[in-house]
Protein backbone atom coordinates (compact mmCIF):
# COMPACT_ATOMS: atom_id res chain seq x y z
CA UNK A 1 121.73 93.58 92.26
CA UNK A 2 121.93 91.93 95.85
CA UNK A 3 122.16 88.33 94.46
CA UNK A 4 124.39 89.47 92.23
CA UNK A 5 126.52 91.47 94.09
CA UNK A 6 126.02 89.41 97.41
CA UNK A 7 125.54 85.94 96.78
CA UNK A 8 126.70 84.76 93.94
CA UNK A 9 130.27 85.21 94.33
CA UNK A 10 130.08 82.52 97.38
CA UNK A 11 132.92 83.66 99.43
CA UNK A 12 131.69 83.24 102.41
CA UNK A 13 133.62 82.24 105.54
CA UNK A 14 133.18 81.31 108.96
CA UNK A 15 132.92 83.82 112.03
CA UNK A 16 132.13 83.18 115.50
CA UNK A 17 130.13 86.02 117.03
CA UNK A 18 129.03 85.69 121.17
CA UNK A 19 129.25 82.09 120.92
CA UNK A 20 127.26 81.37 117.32
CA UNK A 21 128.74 80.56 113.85
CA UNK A 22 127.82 83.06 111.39
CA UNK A 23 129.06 82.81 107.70
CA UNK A 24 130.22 86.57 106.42
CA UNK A 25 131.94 87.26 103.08
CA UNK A 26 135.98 87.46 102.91
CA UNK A 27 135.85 91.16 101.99
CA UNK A 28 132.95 93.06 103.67
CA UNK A 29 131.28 95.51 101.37
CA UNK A 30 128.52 97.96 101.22
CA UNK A 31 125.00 96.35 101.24
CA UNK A 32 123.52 98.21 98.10
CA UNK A 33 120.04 96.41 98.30
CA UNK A 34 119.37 97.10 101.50
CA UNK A 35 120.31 100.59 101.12
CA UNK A 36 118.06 100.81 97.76
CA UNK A 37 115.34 98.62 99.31
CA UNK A 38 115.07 101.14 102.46
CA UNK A 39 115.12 104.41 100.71
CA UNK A 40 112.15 102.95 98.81
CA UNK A 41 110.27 102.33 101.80
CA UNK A 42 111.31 105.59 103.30
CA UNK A 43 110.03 107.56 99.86
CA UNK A 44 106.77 105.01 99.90
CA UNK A 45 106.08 106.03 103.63
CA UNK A 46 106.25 109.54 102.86
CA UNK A 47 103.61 109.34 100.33
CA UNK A 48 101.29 107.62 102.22
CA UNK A 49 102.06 110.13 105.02
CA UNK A 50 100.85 112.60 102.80
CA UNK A 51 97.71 110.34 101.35
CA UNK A 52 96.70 109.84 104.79
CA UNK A 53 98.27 112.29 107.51
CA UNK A 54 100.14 109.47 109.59
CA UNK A 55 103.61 109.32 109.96
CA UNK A 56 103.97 106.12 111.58
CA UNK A 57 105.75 104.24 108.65
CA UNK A 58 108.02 107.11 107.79
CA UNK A 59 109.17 106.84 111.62
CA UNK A 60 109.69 103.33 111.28
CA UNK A 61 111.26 103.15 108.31
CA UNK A 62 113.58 106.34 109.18
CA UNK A 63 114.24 104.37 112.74
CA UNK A 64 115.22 101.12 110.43
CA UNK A 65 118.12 102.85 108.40
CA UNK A 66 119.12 105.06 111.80
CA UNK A 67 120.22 101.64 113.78
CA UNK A 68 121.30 100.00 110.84
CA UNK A 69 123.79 102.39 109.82
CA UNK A 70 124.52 104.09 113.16
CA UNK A 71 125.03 100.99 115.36
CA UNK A 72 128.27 99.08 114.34
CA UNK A 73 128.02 95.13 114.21
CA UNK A 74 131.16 94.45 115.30
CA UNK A 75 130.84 95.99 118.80
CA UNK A 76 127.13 95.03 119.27
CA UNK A 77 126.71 91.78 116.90
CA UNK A 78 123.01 91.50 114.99
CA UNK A 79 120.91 92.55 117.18
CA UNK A 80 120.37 96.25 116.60
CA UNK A 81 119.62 95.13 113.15
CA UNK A 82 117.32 92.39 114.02
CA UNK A 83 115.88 94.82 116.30
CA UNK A 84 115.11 97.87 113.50
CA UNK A 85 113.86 94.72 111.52
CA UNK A 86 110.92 93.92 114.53
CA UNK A 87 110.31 98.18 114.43
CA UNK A 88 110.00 98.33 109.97
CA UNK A 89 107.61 95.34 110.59
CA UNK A 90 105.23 96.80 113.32
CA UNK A 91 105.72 99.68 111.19
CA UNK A 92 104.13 97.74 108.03
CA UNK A 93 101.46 96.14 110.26
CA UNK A 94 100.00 99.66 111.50
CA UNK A 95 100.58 101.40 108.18
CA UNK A 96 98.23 98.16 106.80
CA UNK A 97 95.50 98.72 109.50
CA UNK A 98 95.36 102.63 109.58
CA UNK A 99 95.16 102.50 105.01
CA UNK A 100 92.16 99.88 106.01
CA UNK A 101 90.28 102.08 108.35
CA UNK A 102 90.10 104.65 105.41
């Protein structure tokens, strides 16, 4: 669905955000594989919240979707999404080490 929908029409064009060339499509739209892709992780977190009482990917992956859909790019650019990206990573990392420790 997100090549499809995303990529394979190609009609991309040129934007200059802050200084630095970024290539966004002619008509925005809504990023449906994201959105899938994070409510997966959210539902997955939950489980494993349950499997092993911590909440710490369920934060992350609940901070994740927050900035992503709260924080608009055009005022602020990429970086609160890069930044809920770093967060849903550590996120991953701890969830790996606390399901190995038990």
């Amino acid at each position: 669905m997100g090549f499809l929908h995303d990529i394979a029409p190609n009609d991309l064009v040129p934007q200059v955000q802050f200084g630095v060339v970024n290539y966004t499509h002619a008509v925005s739209s809504v990023p449906i594989a994201v959105i899938l892709v994070n409510v997966f992780v959210i539902i997955v977190s939950i489980m494993i919240w349950k499997q092993i009482r911590w909440p710490g990917l369920f934060i992350a992956s609940v901070s994740m979707f927050i900035i992503a859909a709260a924080i608009p790019i055009s005022k602020f650019g990429l970086l609160p999404g890069n930044c809920g990206e770093i967060i849903l990573s550590c996120g991953f990392l701890l969830a790996q080490k606390k399901l190995l420790q038990t």
